[in-house]
Protein backbone atom coordinates (compact mmCIF):
# COMPACT_ATOMS: atom_id res chain seq x y z
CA UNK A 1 52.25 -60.23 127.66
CA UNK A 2 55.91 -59.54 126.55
CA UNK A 3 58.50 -59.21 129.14
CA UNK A 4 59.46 -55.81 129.52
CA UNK A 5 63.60 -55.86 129.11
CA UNK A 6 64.99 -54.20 132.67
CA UNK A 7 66.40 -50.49 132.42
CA UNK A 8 69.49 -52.16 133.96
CA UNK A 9 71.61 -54.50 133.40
CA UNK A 10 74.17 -56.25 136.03
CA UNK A 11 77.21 -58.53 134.62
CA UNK A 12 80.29 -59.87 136.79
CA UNK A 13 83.45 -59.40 135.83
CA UNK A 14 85.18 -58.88 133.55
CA UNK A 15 82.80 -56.28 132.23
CA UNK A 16 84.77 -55.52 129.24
CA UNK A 17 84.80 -58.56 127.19
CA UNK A 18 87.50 -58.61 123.73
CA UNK A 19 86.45 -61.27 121.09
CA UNK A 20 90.16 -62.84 121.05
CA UNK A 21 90.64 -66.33 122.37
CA UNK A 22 93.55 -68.38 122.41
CA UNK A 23 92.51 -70.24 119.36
CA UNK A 24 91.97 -67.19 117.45
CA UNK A 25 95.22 -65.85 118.42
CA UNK A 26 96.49 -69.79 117.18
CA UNK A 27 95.01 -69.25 114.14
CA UNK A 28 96.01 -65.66 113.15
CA UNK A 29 100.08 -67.21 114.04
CA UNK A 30 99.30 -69.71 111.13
CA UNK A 31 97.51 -67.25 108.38
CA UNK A 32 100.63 -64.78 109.48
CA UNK A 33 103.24 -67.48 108.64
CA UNK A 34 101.39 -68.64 105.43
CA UNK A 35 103.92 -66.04 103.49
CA UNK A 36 107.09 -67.64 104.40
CA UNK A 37 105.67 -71.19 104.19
CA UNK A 38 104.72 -70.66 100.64
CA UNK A 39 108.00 -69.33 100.31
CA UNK A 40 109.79 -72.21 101.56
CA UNK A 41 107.69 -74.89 99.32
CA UNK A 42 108.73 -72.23 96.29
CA UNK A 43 112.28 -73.13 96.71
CA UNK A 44 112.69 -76.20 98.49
CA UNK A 45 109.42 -78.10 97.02
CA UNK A 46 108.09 -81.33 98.26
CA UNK A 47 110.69 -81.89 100.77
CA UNK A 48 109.24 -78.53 102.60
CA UNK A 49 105.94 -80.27 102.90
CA UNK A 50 107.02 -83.16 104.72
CA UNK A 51 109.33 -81.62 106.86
CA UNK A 52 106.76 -79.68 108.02
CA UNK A 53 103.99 -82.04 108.15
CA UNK A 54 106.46 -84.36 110.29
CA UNK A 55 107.29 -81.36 113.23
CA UNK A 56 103.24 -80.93 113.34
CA UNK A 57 102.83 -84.44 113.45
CA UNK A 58 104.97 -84.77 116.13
CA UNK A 59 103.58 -81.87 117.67
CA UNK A 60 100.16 -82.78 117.54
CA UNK A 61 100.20 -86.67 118.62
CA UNK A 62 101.87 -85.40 121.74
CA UNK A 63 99.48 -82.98 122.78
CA UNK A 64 96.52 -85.51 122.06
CA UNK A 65 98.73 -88.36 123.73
CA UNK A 66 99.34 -86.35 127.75
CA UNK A 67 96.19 -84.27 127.37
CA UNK A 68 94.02 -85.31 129.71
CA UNK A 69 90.65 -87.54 128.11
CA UNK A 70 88.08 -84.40 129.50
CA UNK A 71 90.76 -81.76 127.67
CA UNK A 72 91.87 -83.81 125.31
CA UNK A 73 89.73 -82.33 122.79
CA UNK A 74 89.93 -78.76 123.45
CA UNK A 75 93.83 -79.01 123.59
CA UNK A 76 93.54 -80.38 119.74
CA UNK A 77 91.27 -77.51 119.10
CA UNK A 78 93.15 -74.24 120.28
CA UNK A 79 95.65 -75.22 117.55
CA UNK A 80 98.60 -74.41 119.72
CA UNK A 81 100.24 -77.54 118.67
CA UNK A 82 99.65 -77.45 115.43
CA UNK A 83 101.18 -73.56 115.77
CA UNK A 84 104.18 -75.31 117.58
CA UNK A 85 105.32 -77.99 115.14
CA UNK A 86 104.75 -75.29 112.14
CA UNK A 87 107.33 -72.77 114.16
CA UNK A 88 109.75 -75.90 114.93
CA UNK A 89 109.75 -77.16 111.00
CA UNK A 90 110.32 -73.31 109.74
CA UNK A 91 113.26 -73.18 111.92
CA UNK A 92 114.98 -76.79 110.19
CA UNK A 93 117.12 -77.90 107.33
CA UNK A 94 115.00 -78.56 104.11
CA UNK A 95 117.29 -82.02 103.69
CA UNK A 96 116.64 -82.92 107.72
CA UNK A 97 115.47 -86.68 107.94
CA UNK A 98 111.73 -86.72 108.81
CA UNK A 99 112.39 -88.96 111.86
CA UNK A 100 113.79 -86.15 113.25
CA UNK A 101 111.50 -83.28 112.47
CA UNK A 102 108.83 -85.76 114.08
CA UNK A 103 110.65 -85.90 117.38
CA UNK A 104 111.88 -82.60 117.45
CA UNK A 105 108.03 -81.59 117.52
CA UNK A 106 107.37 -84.28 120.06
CA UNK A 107 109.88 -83.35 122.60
CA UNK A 108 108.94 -79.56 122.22
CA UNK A 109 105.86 -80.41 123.52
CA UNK A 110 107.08 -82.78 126.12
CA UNK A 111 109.88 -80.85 127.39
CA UNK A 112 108.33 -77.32 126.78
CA UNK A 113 104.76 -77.53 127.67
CA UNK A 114 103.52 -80.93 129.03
CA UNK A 115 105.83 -81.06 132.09
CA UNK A 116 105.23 -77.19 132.71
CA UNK A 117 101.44 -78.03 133.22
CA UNK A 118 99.84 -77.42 130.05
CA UNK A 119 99.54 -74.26 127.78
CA UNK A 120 100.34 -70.59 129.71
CA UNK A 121 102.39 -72.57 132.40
CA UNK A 122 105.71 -73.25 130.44
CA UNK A 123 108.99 -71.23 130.79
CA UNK A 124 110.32 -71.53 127.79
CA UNK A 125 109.25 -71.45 123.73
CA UNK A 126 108.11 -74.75 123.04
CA UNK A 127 109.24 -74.60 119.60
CA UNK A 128 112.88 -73.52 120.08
CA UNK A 129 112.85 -75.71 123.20
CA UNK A 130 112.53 -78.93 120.12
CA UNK A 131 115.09 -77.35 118.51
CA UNK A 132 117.45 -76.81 120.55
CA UNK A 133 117.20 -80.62 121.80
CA UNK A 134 117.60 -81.26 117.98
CA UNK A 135 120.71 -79.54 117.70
CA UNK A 136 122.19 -81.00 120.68
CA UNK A 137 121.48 -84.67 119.48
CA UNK A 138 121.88 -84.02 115.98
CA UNK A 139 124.54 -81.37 115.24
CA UNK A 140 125.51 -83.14 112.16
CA UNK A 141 122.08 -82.95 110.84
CA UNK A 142 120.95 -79.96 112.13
CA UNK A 143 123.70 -77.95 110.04
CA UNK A 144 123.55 -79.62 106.85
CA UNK A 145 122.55 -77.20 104.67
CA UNK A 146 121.06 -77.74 100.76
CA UNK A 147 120.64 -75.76 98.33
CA UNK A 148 116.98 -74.81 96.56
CA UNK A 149 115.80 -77.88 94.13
CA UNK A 150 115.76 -75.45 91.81
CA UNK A 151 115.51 -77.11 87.71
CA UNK A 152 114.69 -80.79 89.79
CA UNK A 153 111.03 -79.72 90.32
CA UNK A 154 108.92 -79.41 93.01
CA UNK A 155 108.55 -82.99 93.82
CA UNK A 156 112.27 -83.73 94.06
CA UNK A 157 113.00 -84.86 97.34
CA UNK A 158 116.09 -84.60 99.08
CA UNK A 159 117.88 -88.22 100.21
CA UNK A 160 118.71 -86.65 103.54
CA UNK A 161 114.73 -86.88 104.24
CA UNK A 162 114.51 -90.83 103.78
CA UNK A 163 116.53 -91.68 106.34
CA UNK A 164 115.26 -93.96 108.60
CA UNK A 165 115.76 -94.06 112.37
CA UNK A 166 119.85 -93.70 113.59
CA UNK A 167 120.38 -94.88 109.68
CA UNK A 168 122.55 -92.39 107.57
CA UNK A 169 121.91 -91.78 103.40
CA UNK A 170 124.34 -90.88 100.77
CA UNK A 171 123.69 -87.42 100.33
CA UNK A 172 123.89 -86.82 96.60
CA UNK A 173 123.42 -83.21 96.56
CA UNK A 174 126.06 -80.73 96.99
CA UNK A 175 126.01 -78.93 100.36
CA UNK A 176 126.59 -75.23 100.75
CA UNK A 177 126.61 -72.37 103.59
CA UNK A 178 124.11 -70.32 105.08
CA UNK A 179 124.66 -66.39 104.48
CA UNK A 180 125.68 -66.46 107.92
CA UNK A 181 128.31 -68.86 108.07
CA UNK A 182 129.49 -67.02 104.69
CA UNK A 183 130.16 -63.93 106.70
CA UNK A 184 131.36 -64.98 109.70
CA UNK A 185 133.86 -67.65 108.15
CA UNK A 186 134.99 -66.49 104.48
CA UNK A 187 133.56 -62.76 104.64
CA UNK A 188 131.02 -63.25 101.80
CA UNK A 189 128.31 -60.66 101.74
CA UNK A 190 125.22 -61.94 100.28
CA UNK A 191 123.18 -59.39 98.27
CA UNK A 192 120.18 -57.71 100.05
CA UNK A 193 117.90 -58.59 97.21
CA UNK A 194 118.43 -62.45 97.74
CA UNK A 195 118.03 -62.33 101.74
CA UNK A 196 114.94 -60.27 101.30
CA UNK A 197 113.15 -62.48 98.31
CA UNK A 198 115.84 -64.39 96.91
CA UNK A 199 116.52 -68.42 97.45
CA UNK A 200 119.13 -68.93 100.12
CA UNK A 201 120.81 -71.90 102.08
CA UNK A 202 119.18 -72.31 105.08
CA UNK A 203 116.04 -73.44 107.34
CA UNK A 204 112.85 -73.57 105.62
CA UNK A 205 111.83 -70.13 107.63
CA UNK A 206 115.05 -68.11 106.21
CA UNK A 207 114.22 -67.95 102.54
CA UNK A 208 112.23 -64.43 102.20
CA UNK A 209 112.57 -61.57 104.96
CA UNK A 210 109.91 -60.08 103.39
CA UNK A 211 107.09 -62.78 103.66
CA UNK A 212 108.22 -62.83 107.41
CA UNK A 213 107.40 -58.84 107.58
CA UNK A 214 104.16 -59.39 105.84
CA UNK A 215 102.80 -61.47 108.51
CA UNK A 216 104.36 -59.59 111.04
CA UNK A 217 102.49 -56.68 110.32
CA UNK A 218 98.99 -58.97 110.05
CA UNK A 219 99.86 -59.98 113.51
CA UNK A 220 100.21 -56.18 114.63
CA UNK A 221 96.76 -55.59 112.59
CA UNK A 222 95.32 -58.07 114.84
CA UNK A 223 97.09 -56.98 117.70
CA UNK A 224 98.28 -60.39 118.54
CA UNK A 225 101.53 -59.44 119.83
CA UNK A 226 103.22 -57.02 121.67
CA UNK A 227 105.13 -54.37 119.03
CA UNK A 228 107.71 -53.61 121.40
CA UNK A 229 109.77 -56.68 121.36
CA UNK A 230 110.62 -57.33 117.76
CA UNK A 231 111.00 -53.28 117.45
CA UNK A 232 113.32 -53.12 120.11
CA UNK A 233 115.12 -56.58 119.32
CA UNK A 234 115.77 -55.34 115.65
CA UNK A 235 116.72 -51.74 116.76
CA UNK A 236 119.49 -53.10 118.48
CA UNK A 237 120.32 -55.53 116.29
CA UNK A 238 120.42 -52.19 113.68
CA UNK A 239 122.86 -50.08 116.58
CA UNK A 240 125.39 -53.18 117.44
CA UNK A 241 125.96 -53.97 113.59
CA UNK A 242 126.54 -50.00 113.01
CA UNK A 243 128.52 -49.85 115.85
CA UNK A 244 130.75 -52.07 114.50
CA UNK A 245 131.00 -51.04 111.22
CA UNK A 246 132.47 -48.40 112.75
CA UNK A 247 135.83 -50.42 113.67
CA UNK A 248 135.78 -52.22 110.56
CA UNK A 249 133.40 -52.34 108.12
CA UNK A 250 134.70 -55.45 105.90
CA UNK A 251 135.10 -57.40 108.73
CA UNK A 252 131.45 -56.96 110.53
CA UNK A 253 128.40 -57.39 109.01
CA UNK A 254 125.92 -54.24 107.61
CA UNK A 255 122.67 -53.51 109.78
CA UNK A 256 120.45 -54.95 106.93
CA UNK A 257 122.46 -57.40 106.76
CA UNK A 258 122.49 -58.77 110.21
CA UNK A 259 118.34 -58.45 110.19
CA UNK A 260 117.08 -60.13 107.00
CA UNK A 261 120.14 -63.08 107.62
CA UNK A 262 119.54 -65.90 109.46
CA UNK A 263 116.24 -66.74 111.70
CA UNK A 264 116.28 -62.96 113.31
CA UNK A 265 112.76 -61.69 111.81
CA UNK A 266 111.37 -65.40 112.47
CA UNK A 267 112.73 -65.48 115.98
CA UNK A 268 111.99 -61.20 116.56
CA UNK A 269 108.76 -61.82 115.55
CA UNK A 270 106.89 -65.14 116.08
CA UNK A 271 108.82 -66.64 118.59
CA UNK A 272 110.09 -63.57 121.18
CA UNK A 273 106.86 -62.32 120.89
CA UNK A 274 105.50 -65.71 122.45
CA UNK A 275 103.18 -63.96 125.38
CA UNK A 276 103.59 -67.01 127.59
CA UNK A 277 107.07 -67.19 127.90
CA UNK A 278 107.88 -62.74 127.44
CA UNK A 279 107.68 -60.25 130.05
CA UNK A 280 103.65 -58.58 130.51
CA UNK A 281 104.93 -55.70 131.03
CA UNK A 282 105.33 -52.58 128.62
CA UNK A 283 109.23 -51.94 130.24
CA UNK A 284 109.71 -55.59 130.74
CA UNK A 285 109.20 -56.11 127.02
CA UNK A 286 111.64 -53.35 125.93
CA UNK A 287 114.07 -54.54 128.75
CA UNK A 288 113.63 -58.66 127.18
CA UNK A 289 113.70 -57.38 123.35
CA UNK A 290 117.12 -55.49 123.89
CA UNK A 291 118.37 -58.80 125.56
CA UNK A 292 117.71 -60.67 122.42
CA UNK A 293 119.14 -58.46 120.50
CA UNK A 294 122.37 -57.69 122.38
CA UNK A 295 122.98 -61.75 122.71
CA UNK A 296 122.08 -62.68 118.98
CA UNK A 297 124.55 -59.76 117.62
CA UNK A 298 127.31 -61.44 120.49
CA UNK A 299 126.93 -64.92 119.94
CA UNK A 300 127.03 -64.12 116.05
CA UNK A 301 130.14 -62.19 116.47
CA UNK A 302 132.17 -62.94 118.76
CA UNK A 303 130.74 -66.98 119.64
CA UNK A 304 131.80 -70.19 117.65
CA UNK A 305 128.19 -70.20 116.27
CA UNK A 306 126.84 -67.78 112.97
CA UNK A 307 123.36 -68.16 114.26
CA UNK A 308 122.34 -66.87 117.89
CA UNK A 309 118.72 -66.43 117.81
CA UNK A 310 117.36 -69.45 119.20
CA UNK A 311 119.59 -69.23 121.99
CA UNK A 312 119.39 -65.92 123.06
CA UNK A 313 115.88 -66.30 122.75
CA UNK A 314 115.94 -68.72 125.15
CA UNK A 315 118.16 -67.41 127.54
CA UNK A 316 115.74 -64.64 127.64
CA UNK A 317 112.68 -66.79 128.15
CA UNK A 318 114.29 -67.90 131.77
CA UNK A 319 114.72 -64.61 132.84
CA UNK A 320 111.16 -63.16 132.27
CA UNK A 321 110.08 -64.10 135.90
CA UNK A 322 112.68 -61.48 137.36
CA UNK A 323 111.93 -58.78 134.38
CA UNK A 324 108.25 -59.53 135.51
CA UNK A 325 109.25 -59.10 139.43
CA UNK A 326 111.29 -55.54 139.12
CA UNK A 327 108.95 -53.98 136.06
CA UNK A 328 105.70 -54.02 138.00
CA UNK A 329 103.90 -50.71 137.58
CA UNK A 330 103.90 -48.05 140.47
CA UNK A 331 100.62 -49.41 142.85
CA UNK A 332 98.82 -45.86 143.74
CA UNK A 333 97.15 -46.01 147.26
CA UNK A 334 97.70 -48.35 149.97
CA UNK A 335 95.70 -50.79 151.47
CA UNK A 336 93.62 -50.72 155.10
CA UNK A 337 95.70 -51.43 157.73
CA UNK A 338 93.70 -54.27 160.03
CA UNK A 339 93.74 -52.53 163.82
């Protein structure tokens, strides 16, 4: 005789159950930057690859090396390294010796996740975290910029990437600015075309604003991240640069200029938008995205530096805890006083 199913049915919490998991959310961050990685093998070939390939490497031998041996396979298989060392290598010079996009994707992990106690705990973007310990050790490196390979081919590699360890090469190729450093130091305005589509010096993650806004939207289809930060980060981005150009428009960048430059959309995007290390709250977000903003359009301005991004990103990242502490929504009710 068949079981008759009961008429109810009792769960525990949560009742409301989403299909998203932290692997899923992993893997929807990779097929969202597969636009601007394509773009960045388009123009910088073979040496793309491996620069890449090295940050992940790094990435992933360092999760799989302090994992512990019951975790060690689940921490391979929510991808976030593997998500780590692909943010890390988008944000570094094509001609970058592989040694160092290696360790730069080892010490992110190190420095911004291991020590913090493992995914969710850390304070700070473990991507810009290897970065930023890059361009401390490296600063040489770090802002040697290439131009595309262009009639060379796609499997022309750039002598800056055979380097071995502490060893310098010869670099053959000529080396040029970023759009950035064209504006701030010789006031060259690069067309809007070529920022948007168009091969420019730079990271890897620079060359096409658009890709970048493709797979921002496929994240906000998925609703992997919250829209309010990379709204209000490029909003103000948009109202400082038109402020400005108010004083002096030949002097100070355009808005659509200071948005599809630089890392902005890679940092706005897939990097601010980190839910780890960004405020849970709706105000808190809006609060944190304005910070970005206000810091990248200061340290690009008025700062020794024409990028800002992964800083002010970071400064951000260590003050969630208090924008999490004063944002808290309004508790209705209070609880039973004990007699």
């Amino acid at each position: 005789m068949k079981k008759r199913d009961p008429d109810l049915l009792l769960f525990h919490a949560p009742l409301l159950r989403q299909g998203m998991t932290t692997p899923s959310a992993m893997r929807d961050v990779v097929w969202a930057l597969l636009p601007a990685t394509a773009a960045s093998l388009w123009f910088f070939g073979i040496s793309a690859v491996l620069v890449l390939a090295s940050s992940i490497a790094g990435a992933v031998l360092a999760e799989w090396l302090f994992a512990n041996k019951e975790a060690r396979g689940e921490s391979l298989r929510d991808s976030s390294g593997i998500v780590t060392g692909l943010l890390l290598g988008l944000t570094l010079p094509p001609g970058l010796p592989l040694w160092m996009a290696f360790l730069g994707g080892f010490v992110g992990i190190c420095l911004g996740k291991v020590i913090w106690g493992g995914l969710g705990h850390n304070l700070f973007n473990p991507a810009l975290l290897g970065r930023a310990f890059l361009q401390a050790t490296f600063p040489i490196a770090m802002t040697t910029w290439v131009p595309a390979t262009g009639d060379a081919g796609f499997f022309a590699i750039y002598p800056g990437n055979l380097a071995l360890p502490f060893m310098q090469v010869s670099v053959d190729a000529m080396t040029s600015a970023t759009p950035l450093g064209l504006m701030k130091f010789e006031q060259v305005v690069t067309p809007l075309n070529e920022l948007a589509f168009g091969k420019i010096n730079g990271s890897l993650g620079e060359t096409s604003g658009v890709a970048l806004l493709l797979g921002g939207v496929y994240l906000w289809a998925r609703r992997d991240l919250d829209w309010r930060i990379p709204v209000s980060i490029l909003a103000t981005v948009i109202l400082f640069s038109a402020c400005l150009g108010l004083f002096d428009a030949e002097r100070f960048p355009t808005p659509w200029f200071s948005v599809f430059s630089g890392g902005l959309l890679l940092g706005a995007i897939y990097m601010a938008t980190d839910p780890v290390t960004s405020p849970v709250t709706p105000r808190g977000a809006w609060i944190f995205g304005i910070g970005v903003g206000v810091l990248v359009m200061l340290i690009r301005v008025f700062g020794g530096l024409p990028e800002g991004v992964m800083y002010a990103i970071l400064l951000m990242n260590a003050a969630t805890p208090l924008i999490d502490r004063y944002t808290q929504p309004r508790v209705f009710g209070r609880g039973i006083e004990s007699p």
